[in-house]
C-alpha atoms as a PDB file:
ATOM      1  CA  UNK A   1       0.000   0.000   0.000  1.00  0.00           C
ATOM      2  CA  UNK A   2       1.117   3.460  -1.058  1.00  0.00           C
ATOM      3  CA  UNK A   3       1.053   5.887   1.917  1.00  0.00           C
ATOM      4  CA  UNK A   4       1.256  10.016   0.909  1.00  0.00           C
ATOM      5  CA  UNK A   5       1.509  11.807   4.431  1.00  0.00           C
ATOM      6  CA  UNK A   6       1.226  15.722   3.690  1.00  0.00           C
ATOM      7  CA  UNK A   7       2.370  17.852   6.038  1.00  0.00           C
ATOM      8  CA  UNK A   8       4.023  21.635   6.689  1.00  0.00           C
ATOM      9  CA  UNK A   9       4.558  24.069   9.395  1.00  0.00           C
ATOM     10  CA  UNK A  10       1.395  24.978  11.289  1.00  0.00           C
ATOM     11  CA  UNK A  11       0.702  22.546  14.386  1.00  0.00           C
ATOM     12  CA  UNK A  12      -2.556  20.600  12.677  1.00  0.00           C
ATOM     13  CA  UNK A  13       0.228  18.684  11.401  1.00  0.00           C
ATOM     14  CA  UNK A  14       1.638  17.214  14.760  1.00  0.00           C
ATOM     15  CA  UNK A  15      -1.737  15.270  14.260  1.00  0.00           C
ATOM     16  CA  UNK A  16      -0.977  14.145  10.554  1.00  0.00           C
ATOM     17  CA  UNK A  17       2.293  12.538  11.430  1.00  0.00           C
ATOM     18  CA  UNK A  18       1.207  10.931  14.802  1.00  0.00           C
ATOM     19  CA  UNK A  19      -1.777   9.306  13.082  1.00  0.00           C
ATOM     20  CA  UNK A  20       0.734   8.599  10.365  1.00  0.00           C
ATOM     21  CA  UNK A  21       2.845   6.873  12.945  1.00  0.00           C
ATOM     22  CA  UNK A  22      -0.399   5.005  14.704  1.00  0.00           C
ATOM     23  CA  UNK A  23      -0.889   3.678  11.203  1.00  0.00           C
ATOM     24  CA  UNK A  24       3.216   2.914  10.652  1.00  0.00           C
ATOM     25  CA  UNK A  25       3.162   0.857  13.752  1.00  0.00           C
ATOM     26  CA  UNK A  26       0.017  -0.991  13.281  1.00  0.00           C
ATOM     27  CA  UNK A  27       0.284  -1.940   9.809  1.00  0.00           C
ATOM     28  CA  UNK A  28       1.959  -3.742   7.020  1.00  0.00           C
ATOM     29  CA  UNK A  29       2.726  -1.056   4.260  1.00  0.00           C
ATOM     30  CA  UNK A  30       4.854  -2.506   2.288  1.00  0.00           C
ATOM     31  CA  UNK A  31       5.891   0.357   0.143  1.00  0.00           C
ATOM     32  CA  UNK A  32       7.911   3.252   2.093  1.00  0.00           C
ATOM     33  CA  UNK A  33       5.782   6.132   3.085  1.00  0.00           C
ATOM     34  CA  UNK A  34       6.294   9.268   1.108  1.00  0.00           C
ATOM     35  CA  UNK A  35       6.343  12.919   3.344  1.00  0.00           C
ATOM     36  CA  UNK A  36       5.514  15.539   1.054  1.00  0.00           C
ATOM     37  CA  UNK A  37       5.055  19.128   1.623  1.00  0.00           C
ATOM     38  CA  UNK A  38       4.153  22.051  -0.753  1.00  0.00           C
ATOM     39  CA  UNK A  39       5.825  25.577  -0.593  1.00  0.00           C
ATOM     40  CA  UNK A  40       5.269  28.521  -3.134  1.00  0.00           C
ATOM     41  CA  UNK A  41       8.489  29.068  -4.564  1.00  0.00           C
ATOM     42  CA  UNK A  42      12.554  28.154  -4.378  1.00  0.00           C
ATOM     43  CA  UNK A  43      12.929  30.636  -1.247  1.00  0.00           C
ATOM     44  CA  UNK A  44      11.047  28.423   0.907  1.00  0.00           C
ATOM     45  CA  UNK A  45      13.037  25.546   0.174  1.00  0.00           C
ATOM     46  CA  UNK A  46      14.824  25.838   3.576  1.00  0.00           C
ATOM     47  CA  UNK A  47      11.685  25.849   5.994  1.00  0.00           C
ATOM     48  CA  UNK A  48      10.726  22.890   3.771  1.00  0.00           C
ATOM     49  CA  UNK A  49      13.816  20.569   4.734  1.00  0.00           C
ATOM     50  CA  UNK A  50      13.190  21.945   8.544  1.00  0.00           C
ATOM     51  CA  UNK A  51       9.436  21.251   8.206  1.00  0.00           C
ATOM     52  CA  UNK A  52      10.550  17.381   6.524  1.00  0.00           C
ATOM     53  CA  UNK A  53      13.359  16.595   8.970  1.00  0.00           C
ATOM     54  CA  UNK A  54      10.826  17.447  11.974  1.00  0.00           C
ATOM     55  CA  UNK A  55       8.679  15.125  10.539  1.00  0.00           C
ATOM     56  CA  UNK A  56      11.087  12.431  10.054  1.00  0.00           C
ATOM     57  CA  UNK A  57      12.695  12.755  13.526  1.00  0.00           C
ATOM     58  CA  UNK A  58       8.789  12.388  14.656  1.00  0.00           C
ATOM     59  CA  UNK A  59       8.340   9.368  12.557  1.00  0.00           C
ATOM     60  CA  UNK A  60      11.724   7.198  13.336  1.00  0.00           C
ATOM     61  CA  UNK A  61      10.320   5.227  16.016  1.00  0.00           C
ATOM     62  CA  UNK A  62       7.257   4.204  13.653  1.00  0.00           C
ATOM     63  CA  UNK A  63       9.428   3.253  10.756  1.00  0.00           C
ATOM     64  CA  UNK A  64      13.084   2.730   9.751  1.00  0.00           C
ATOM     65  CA  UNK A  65      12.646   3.823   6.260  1.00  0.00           C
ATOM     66  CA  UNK A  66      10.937   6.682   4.520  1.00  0.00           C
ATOM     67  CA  UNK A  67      11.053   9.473   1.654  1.00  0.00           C
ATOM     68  CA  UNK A  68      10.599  12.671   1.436  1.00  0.00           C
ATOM     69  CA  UNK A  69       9.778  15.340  -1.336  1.00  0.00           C
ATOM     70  CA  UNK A  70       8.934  18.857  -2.159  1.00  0.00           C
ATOM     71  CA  UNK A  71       6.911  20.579  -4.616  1.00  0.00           C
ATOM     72  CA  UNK A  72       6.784  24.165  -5.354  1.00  0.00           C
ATOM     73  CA  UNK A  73       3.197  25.807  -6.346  1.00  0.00           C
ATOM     74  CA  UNK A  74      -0.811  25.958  -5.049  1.00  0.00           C
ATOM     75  CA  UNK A  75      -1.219  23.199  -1.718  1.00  0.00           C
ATOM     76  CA  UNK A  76      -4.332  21.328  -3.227  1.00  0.00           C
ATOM     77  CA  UNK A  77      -3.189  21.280  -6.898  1.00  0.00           C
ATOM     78  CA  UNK A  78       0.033  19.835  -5.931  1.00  0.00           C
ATOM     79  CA  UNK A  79      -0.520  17.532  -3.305  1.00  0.00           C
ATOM     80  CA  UNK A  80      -3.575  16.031  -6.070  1.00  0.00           C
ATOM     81  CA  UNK A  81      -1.374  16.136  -8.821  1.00  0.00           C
ATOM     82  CA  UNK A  82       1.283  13.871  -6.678  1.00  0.00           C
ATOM     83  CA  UNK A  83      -1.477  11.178  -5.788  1.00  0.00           C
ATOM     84  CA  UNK A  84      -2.010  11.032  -9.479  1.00  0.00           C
ATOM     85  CA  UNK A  85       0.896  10.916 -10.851  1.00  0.00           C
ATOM     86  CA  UNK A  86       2.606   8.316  -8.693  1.00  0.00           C
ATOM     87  CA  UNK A  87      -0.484   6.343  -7.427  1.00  0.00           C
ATOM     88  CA  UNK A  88      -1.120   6.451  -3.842  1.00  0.00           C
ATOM     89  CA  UNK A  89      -3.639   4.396  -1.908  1.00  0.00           C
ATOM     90  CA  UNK A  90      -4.187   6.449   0.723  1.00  0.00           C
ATOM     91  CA  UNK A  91      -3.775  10.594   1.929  1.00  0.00           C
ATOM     92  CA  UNK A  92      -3.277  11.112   5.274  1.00  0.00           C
ATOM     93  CA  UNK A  93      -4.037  15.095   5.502  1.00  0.00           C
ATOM     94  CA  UNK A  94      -5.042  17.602   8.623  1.00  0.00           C
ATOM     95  CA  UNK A  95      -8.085  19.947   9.193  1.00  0.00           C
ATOM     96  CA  UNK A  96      -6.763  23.483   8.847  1.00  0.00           C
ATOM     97  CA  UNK A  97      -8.920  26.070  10.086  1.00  0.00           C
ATOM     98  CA  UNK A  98      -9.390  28.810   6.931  1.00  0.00           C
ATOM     99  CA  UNK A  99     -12.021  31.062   7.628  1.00  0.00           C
ATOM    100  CA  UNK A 100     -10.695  33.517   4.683  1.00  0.00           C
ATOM    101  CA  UNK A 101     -13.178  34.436   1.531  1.00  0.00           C
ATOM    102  CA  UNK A 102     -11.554  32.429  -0.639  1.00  0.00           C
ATOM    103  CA  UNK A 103     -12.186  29.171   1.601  1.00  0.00           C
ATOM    104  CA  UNK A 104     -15.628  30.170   1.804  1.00  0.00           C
ATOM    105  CA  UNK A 105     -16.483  29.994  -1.562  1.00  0.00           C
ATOM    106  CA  UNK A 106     -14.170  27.329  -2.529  1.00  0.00           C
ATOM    107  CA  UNK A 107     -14.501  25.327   0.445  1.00  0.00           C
ATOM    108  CA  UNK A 108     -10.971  24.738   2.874  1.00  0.00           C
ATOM    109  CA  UNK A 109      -8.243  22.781   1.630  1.00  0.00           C
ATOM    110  CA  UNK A 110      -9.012  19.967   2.982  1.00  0.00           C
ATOM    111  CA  UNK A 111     -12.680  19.278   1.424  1.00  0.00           C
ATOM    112  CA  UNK A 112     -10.627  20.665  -1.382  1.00  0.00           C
ATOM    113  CA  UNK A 113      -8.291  18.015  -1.351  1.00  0.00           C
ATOM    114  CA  UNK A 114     -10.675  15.209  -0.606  1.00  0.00           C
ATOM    115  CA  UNK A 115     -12.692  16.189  -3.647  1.00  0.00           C
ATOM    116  CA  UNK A 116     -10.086  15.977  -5.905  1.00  0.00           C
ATOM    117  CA  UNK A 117      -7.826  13.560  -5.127  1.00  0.00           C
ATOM    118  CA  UNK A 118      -8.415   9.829  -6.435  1.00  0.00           C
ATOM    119  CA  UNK A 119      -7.121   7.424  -3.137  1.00  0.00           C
ATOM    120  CA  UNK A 120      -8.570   7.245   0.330  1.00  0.00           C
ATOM    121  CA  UNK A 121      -7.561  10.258   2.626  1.00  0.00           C
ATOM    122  CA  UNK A 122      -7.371   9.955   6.306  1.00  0.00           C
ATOM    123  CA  UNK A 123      -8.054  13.355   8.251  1.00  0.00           C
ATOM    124  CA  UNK A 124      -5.887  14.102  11.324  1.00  0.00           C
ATOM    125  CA  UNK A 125      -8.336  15.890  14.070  1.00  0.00           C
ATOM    126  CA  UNK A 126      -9.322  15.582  17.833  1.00  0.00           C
ATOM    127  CA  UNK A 127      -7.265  13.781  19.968  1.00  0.00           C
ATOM    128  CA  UNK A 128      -5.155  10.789  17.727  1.00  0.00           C
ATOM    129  CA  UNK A 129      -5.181   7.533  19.738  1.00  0.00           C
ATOM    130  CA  UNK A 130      -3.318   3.668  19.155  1.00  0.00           C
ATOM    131  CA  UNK A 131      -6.206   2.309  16.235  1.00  0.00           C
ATOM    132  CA  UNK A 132      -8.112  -0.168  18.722  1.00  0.00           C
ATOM    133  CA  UNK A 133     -11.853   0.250  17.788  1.00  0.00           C
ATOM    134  CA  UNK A 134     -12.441   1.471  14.579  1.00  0.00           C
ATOM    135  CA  UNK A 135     -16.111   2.526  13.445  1.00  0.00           C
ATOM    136  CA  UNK A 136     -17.400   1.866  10.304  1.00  0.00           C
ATOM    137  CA  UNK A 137     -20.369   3.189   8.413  1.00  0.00           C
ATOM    138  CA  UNK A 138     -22.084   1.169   5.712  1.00  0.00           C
ATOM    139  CA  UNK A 139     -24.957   2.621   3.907  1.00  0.00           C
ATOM    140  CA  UNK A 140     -25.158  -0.635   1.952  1.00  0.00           C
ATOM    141  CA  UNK A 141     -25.211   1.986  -0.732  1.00  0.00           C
ATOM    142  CA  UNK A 142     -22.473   0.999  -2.943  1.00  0.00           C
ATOM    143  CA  UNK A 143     -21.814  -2.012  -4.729  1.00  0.00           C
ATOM    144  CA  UNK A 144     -19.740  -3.795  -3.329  1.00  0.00           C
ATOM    145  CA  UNK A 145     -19.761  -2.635  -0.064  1.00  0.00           C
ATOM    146  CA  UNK A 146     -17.490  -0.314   1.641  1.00  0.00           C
ATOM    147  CA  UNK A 147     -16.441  -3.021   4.012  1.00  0.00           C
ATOM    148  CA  UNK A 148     -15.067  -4.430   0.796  1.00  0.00           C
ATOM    149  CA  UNK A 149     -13.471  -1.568  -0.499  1.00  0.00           C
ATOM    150  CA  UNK A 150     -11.493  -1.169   3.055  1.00  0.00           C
ATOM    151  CA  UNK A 151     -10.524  -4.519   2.350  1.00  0.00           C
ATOM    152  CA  UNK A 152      -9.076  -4.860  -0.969  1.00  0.00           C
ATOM    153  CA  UNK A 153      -7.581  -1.296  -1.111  1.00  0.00           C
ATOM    154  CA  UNK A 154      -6.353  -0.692   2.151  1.00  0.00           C
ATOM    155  CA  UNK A 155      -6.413  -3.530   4.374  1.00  0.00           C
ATOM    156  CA  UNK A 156      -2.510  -3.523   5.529  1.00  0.00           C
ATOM    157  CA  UNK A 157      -4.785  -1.540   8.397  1.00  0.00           C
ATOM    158  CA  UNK A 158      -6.502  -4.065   9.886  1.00  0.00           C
ATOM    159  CA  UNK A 159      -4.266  -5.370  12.152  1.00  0.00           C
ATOM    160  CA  UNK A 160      -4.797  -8.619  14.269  1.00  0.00           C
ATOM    161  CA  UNK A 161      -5.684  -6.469  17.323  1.00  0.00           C
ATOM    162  CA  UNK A 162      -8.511  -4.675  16.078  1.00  0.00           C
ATOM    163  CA  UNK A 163     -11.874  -4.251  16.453  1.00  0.00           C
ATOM    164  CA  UNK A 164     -14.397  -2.596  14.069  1.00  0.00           C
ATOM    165  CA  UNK A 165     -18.018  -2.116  14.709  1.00  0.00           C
ATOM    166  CA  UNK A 166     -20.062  -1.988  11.356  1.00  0.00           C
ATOM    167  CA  UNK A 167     -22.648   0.437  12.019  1.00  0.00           C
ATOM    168  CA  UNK A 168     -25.787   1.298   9.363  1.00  0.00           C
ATOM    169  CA  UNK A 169     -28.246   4.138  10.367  1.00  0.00           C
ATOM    170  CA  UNK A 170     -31.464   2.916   9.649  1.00  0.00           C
ATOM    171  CA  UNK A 171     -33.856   6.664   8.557  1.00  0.00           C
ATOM    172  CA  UNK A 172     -36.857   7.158   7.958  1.00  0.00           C
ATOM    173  CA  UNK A 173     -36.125   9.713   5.785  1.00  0.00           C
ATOM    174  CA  UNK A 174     -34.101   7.749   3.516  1.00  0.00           C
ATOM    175  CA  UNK A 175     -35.967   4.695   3.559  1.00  0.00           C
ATOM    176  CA  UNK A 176     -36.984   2.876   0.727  1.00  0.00           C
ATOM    177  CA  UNK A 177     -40.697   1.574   0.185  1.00  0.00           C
ATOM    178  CA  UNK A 178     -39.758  -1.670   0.796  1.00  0.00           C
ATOM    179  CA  UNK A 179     -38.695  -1.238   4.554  1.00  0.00           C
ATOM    180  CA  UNK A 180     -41.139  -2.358   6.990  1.00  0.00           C
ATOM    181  CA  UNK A 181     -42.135  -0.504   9.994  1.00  0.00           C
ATOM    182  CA  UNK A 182     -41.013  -2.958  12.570  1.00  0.00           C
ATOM    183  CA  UNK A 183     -37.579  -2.866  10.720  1.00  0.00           C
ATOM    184  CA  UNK A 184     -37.161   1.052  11.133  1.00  0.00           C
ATOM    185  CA  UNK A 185     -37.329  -0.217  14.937  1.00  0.00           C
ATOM    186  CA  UNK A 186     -35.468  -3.009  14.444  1.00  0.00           C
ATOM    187  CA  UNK A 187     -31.646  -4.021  15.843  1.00  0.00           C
ATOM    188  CA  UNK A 188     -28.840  -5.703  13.818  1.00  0.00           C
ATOM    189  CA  UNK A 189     -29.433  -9.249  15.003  1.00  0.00           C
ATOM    190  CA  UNK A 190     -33.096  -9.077  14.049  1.00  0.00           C
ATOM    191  CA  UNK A 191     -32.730  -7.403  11.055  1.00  0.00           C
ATOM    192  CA  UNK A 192     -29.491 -10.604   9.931  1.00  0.00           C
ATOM    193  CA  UNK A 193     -32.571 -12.845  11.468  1.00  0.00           C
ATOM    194  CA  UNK A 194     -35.376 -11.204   9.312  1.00  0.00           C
ATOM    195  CA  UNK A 195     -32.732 -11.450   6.475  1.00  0.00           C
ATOM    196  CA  UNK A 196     -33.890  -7.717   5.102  1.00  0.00           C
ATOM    197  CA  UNK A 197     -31.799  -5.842   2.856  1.00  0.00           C
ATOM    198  CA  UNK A 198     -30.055  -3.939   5.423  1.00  0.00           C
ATOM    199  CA  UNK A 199     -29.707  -6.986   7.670  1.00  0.00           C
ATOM    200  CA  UNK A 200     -27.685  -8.281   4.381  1.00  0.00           C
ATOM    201  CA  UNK A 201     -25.342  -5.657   4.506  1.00  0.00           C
ATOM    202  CA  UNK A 202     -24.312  -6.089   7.933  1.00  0.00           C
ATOM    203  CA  UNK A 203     -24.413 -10.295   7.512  1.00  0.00           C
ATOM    204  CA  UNK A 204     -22.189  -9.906   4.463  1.00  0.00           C
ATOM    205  CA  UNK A 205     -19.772  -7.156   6.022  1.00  0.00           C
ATOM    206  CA  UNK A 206     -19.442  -9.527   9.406  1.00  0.00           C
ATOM    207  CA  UNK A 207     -18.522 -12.448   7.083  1.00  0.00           C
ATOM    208  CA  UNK A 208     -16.201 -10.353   5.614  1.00  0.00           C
ATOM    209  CA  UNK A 209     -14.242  -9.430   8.362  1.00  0.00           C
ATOM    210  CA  UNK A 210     -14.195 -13.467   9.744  1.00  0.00           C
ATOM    211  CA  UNK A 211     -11.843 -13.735   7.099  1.00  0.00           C
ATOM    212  CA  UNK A 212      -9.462 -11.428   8.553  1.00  0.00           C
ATOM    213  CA  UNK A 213      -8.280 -11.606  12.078  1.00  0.00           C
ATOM    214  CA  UNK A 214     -10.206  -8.386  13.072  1.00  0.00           C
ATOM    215  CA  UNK A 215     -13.243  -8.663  15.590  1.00  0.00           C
ATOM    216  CA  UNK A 216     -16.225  -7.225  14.402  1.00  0.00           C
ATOM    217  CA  UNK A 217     -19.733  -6.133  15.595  1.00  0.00           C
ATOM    218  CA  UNK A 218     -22.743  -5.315  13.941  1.00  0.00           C
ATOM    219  CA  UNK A 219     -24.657  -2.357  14.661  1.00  0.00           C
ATOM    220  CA  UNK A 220     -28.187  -0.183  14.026  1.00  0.00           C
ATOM    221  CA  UNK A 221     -28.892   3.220  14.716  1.00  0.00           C
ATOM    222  CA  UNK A 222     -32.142   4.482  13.883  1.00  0.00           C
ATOM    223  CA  UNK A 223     -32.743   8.500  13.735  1.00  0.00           C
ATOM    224  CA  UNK A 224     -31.158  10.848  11.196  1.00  0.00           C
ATOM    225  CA  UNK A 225     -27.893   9.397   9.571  1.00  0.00           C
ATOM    226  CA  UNK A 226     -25.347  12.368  10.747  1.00  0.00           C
ATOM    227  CA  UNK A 227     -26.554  13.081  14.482  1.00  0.00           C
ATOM    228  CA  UNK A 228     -26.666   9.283  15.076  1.00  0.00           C
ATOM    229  CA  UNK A 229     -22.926   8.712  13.273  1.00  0.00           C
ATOM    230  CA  UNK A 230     -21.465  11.731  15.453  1.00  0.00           C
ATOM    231  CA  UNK A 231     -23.236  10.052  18.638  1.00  0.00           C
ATOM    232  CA  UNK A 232     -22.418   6.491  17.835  1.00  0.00           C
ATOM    233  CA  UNK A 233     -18.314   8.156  17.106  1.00  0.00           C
ATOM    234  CA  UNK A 234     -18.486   9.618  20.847  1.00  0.00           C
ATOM    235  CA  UNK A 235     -20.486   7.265  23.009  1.00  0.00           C
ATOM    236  CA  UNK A 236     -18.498   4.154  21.626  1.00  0.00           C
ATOM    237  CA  UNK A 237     -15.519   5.821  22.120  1.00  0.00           C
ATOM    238  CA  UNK A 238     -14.093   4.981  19.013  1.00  0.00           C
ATOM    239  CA  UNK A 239     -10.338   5.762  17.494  1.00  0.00           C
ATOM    240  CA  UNK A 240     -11.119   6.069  13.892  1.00  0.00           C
ATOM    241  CA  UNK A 241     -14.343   6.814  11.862  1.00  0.00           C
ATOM    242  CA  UNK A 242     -14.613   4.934   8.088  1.00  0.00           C
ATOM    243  CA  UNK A 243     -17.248   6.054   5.780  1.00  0.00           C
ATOM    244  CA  UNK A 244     -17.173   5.974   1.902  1.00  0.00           C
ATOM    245  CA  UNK A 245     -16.490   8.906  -0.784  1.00  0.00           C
ATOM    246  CA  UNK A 246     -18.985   8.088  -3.293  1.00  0.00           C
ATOM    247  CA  UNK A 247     -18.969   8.926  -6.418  1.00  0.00           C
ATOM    248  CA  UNK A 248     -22.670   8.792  -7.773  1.00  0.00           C
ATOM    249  CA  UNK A 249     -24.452  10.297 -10.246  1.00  0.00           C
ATOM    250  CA  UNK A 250     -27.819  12.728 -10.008  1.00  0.00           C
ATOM    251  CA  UNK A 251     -29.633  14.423  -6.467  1.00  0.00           C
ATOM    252  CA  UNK A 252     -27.911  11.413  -4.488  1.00  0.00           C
ATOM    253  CA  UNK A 253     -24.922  12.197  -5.505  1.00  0.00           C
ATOM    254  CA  UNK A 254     -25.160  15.526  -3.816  1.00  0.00           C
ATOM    255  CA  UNK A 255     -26.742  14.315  -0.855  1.00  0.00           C
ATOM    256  CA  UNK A 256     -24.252  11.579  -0.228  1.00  0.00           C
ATOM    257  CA  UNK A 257     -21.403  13.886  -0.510  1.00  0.00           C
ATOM    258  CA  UNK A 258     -23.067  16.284   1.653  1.00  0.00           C
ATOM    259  CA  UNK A 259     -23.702  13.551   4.079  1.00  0.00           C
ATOM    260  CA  UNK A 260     -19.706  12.856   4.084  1.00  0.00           C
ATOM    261  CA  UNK A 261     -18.952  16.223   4.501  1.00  0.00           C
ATOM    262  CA  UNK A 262     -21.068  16.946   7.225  1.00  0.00           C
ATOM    263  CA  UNK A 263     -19.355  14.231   9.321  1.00  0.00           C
ATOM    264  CA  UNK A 264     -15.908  14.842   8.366  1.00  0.00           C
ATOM    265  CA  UNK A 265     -16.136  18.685   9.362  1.00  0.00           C
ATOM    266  CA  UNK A 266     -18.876  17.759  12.620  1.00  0.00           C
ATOM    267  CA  UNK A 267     -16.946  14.603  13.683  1.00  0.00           C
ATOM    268  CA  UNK A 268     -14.358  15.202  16.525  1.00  0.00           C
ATOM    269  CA  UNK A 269     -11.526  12.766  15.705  1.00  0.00           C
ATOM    270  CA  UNK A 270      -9.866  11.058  12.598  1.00  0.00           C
ATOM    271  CA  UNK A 271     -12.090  10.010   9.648  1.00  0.00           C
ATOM    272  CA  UNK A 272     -11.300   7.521   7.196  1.00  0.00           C
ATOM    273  CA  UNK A 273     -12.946   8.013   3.944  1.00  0.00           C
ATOM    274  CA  UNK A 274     -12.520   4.980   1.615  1.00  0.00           C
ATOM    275  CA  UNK A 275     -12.892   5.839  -2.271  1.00  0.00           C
END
């Protein structure tokens, strides 16, 4: 797995490389990790080798090998033209505060960046822990499921020590015509009993992870799919949020990026979102 870990000179990314090094030390890359960060022109060449050696010294203990590289122009259009160009499976990216014009209307870098780049990104926010419980949220919207797409694309991180809870938010709102009442009401092991199409999802994402050597529990929350993800992420205590970039055409596609949006800016620690 190709790791791109973007960082520069503001604190946000402290966070960056110690989630970095949370996912160095419980994972099986593979490839060496790639540091990158962006400055504007050749004059700032020297507080980019201080910003890249502070962020090797930080990393050492996670790893024993690891590059490093600079590019000169605009942050977002050179840290997306880098996971292009050389292929990287996953971003792993902080949550700058920008409250300037231009972020308003263009959105901060970091929705930016997780618009336009074509791998996974990992956002560095809250307090960063050891990955012990991850939470993952399956709409059972995509094809095949995000469960699987964690799986084939990045699973060097799921470790043998892990535990994920799947977790699908069952809404009324969003609720098809063939959901039943008492399913709306309904918890995971009832809906796997009843075999409905949400109870599927959850059977096939459990089976999924028996393959692996990661401990998983299935999970329903019923209520309005943001308030009860954010809940779920604080009251479970959770290290990591997962949830899917989907790329869709049409009014869902704008309501299942908004979705992802909404929880990556609400949610109050790293968030994992698998494209």
């Amino acid at each position: 797995m190709r790791v791109l870990i973007a960082v520069d000179d503001t604190v946000q990314s402290e966070a960056v490389i110690e989630l970095s090094a949370h996912f160095l030390r419980s994972s099986r890359f593979g490839e060496t990790p790639t540091i990158l960060t962006v400055i504007p022109d050749e004059s700032e060449q020297a507080r980019a080798n201080r910003t890249l050696a502070y962020a090797r010294d930080l990393l050492e203990d996670a790893t024993d090998r690891i590059r490093t590289k600079v590019r000169m122009g605009y942050t977002v259009e050179e840290i997306a033209r880098e996971t292009e160009e050389q292929r990287y499976d996953l971003l792993v990216i902080g949550l700058k505060p920008d409250n300037s014009l231009l972020a308003r209307w263009r959105g901060s870098t970091t929705l930016q960046l997780i618009e336009r780049v074509p791998c996974s990104v990992a956002i560095a926010k809250g307090k960063i822990r050891p990955l012990r419980h991850l939470l993952l949220c399956d709409s059972g919207a995509r094809t095949p499921s995000l469960l699987n797409h964690l799986v084939q694309q990045l699973g060097s991180l799921l470790s043998d020590n892990l535990q994920v809870t799947v977790l699908h938010v069952m809404s009324q709102i969003t609720a098809g015509p063939h959901v039943r009442g008492d399913h709306l009401r309904a918890d995971a092991d009832e809906l796997i009993r009843e075999q409905s199409p949400e109870g599927e999802w959850l059977a096939q994402n459990v089976r999924i992870l028996d393959h692996t050597a990661v401990q998983s529990t299935p999970k329903v929350r019923h209520g309005l799919v943001v308030d009860e993800i954010l809940d779920e992420a604080q009251t479970g205590n959770y290290d990591l949020v997962v949830i899917g970039a989907h790329q869709k055409e049409g009014w869902t596609s704008f309501l299942l990026d908004n979705l992802a949006r909404q929880i990556t800016m609400q949610m109050d620690r790293p968030v994992l979102l698998v494209r």
